[in-house]
N, C-alpha and C. Protein backbone atom coordinates (compact mmCIF):
# COMPACT_ATOMS: atom_id res chain seq x y z
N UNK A 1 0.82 -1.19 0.00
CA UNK A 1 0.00 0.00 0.00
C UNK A 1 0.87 1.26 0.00
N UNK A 2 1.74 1.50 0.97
CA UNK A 2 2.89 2.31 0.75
C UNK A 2 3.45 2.76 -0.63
N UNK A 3 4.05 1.89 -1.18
CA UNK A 3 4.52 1.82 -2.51
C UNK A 3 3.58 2.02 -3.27
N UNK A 4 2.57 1.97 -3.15
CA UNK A 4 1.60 2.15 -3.96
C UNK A 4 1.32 4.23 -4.02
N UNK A 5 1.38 4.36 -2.68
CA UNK A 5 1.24 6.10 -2.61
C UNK A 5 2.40 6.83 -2.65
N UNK A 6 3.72 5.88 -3.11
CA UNK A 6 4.70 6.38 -3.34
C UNK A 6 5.00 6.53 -5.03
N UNK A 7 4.48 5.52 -5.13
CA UNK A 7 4.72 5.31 -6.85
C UNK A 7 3.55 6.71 -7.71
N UNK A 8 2.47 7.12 -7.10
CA UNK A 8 1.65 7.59 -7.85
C UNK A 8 2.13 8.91 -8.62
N UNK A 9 3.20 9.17 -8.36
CA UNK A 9 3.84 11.15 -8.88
C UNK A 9 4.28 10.20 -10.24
N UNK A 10 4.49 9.06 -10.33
CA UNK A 10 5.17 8.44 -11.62
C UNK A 10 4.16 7.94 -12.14
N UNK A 11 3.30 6.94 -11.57
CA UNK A 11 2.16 6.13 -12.15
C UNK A 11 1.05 6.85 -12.46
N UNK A 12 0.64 8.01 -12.31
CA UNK A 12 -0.52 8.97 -12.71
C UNK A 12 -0.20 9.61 -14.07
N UNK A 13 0.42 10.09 -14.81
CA UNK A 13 0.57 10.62 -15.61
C UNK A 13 0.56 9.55 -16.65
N UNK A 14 1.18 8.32 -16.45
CA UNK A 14 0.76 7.17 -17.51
C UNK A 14 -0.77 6.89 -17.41
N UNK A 15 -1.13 6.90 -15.94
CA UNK A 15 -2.74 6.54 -16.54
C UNK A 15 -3.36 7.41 -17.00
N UNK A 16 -3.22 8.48 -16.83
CA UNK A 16 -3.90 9.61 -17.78
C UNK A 16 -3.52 9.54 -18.80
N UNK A 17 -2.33 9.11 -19.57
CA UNK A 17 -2.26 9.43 -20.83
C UNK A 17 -2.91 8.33 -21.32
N UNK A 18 -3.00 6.45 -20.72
CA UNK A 18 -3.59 5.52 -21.09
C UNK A 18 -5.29 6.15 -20.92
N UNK A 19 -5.67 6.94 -20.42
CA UNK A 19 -7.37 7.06 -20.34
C UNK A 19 -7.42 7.76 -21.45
N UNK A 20 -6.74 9.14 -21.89
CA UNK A 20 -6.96 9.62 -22.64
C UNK A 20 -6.48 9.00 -24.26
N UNK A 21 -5.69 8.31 -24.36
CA UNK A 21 -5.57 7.20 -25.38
C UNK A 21 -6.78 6.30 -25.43
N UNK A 22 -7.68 5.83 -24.58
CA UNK A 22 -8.85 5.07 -24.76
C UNK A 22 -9.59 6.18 -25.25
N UNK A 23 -10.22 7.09 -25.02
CA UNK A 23 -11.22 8.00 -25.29
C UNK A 23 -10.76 8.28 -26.33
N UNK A 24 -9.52 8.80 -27.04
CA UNK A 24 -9.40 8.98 -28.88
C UNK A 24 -9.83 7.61 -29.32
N UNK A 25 -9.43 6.65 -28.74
CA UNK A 25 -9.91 5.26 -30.02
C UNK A 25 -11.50 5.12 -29.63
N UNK A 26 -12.16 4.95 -28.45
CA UNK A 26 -13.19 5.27 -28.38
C UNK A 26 -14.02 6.42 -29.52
N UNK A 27 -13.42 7.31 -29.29
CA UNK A 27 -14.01 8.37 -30.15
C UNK A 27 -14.09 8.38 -31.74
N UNK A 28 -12.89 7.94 -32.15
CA UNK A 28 -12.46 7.75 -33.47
C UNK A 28 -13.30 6.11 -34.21
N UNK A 29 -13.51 5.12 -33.19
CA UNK A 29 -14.25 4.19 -33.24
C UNK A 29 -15.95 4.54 -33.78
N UNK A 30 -16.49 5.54 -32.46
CA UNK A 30 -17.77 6.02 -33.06
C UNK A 30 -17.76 7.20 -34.17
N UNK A 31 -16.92 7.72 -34.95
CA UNK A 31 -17.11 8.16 -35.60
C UNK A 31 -16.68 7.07 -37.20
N UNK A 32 -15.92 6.62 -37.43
CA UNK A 32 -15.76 5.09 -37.94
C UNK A 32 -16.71 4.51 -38.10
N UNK A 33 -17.36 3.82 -37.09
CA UNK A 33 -18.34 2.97 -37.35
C UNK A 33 -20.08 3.77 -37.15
N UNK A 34 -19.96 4.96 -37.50
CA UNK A 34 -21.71 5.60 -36.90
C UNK A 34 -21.98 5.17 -38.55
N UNK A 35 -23.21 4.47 -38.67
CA UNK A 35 -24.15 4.49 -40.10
C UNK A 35 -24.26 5.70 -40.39
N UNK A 36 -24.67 6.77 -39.84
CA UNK A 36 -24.98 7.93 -39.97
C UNK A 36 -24.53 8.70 -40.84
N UNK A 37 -22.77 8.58 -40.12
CA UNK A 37 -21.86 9.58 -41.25
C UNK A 37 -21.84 8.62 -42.63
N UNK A 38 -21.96 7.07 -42.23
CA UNK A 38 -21.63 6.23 -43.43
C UNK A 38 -22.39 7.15 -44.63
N UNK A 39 -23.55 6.84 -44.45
CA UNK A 39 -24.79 7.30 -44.82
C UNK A 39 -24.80 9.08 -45.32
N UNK A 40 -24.05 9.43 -44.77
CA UNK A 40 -23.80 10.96 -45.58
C UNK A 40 -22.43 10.77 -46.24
N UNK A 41 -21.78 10.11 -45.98
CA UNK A 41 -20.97 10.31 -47.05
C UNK A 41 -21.21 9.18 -48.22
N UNK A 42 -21.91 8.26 -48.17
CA UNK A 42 -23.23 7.91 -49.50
C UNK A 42 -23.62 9.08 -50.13
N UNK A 43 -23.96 9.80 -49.17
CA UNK A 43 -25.12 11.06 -50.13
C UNK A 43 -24.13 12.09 -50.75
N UNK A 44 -23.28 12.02 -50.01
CA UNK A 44 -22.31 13.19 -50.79
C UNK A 44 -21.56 12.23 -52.06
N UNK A 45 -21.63 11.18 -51.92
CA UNK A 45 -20.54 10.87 -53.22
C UNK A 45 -22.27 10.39 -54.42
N UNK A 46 -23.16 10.52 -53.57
CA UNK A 46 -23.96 10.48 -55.08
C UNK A 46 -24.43 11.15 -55.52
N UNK A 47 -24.25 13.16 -54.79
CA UNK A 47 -24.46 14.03 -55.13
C UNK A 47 -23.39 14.46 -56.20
N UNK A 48 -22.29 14.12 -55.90
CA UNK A 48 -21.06 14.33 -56.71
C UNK A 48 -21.03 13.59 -57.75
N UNK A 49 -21.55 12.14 -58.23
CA UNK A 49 -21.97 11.52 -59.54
C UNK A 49 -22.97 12.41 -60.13
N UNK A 50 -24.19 13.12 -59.68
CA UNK A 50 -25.05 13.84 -59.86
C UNK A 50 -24.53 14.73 -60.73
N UNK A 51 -23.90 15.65 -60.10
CA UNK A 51 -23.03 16.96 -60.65
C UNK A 51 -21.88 16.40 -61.55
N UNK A 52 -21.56 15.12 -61.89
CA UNK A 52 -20.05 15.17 -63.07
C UNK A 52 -19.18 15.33 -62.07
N UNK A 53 -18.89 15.23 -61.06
CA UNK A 53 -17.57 15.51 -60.45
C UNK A 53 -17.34 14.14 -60.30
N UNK A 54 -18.05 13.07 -60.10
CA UNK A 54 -17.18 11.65 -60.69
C UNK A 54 -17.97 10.46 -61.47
N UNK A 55 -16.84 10.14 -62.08
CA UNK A 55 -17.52 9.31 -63.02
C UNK A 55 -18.04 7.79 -62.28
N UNK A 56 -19.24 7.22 -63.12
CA UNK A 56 -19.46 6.43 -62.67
C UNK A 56 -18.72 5.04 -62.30
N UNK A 57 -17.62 4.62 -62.64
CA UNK A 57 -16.50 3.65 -62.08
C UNK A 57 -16.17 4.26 -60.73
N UNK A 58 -15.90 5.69 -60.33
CA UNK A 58 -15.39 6.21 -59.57
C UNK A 58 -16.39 6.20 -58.12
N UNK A 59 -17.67 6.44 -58.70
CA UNK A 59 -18.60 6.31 -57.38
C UNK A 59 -19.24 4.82 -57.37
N UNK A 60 -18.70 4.10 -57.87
CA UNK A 60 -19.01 2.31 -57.80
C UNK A 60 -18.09 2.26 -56.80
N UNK A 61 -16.77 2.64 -57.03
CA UNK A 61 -15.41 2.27 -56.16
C UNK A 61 -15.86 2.48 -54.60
N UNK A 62 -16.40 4.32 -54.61
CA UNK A 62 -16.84 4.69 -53.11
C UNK A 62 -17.69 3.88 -52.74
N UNK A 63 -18.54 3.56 -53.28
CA UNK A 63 -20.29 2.69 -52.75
C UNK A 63 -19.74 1.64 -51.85
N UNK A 64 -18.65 1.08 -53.03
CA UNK A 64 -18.46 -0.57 -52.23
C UNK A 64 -17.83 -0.09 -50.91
N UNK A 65 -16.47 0.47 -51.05
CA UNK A 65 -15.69 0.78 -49.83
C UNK A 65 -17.01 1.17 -49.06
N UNK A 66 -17.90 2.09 -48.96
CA UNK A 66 -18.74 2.28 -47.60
C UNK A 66 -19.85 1.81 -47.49
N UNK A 67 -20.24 1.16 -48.78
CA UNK A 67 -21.30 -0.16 -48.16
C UNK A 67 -20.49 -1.37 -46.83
N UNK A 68 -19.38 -1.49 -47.31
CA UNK A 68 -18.47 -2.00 -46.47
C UNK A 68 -18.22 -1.75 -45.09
N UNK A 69 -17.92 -0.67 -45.31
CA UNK A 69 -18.31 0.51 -44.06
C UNK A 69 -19.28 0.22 -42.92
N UNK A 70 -20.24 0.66 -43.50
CA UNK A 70 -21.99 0.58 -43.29
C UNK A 70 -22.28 -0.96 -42.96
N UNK A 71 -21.75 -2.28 -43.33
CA UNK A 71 -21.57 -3.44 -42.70
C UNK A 71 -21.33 -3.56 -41.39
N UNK A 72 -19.74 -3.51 -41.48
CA UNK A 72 -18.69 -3.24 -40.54
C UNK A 72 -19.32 -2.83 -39.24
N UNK A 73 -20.03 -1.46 -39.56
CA UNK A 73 -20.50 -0.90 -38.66
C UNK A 73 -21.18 -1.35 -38.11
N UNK A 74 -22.69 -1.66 -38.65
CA UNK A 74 -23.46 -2.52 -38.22
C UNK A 74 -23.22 -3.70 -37.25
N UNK A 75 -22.49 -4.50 -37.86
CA UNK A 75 -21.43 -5.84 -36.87
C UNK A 75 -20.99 -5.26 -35.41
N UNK A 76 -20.27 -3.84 -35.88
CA UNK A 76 -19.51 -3.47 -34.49
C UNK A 76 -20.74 -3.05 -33.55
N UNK A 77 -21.80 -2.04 -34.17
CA UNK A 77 -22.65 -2.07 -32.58
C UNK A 77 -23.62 -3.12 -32.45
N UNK A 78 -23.85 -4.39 -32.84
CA UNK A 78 -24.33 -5.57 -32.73
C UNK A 78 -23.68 -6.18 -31.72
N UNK A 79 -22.46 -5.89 -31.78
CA UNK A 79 -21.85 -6.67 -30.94
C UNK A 79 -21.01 -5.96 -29.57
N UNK A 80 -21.04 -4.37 -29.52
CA UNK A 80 -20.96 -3.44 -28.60
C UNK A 80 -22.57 -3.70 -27.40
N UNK A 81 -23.34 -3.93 -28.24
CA UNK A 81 -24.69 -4.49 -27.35
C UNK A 81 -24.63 -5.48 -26.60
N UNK A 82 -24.16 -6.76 -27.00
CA UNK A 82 -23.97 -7.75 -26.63
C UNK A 82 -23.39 -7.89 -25.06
């Protein structure tokens, strides 16, 4: 127990940096896996086929990558529930 309230001027600053290292992957996780954004950035790349700013090979390419996405995602809070 001693060692324990001796060690903390050294051992605190690692756990803070380990908490705050969970909360970026945490964070970066829900923004990654939210359908939501999936789902707008769907709408923006088929607004952009819309307008000629890409050709259709080019917004096939995006679809798959974030239908993929939009899977993925799905799986991860399926199983964040669990």
């Amino acid at each position: 127990m001693i060692l324990r309230l001796l060690a903390i001027p050294f051992t605190a600053p690692i756990d803070a940096l380990s908490w705050v290292a969970d909360k970026l992957v945490d964070a970066a996780e829900d923004r990654i896996f939210d359908p939501n954004v999936v789902r707008q950035e769907l709408e923006a790349a088929e607004a952009r086929l819309e307008k000629g700013e890409l050709s259709e090979a080019e917004y096939e390419e995006i679809e798959a990558v974030l239908i993929k996405r939009l899977r993925e995602a799905q799986a991860h809070l399926a199983s964040r529930d669990k």
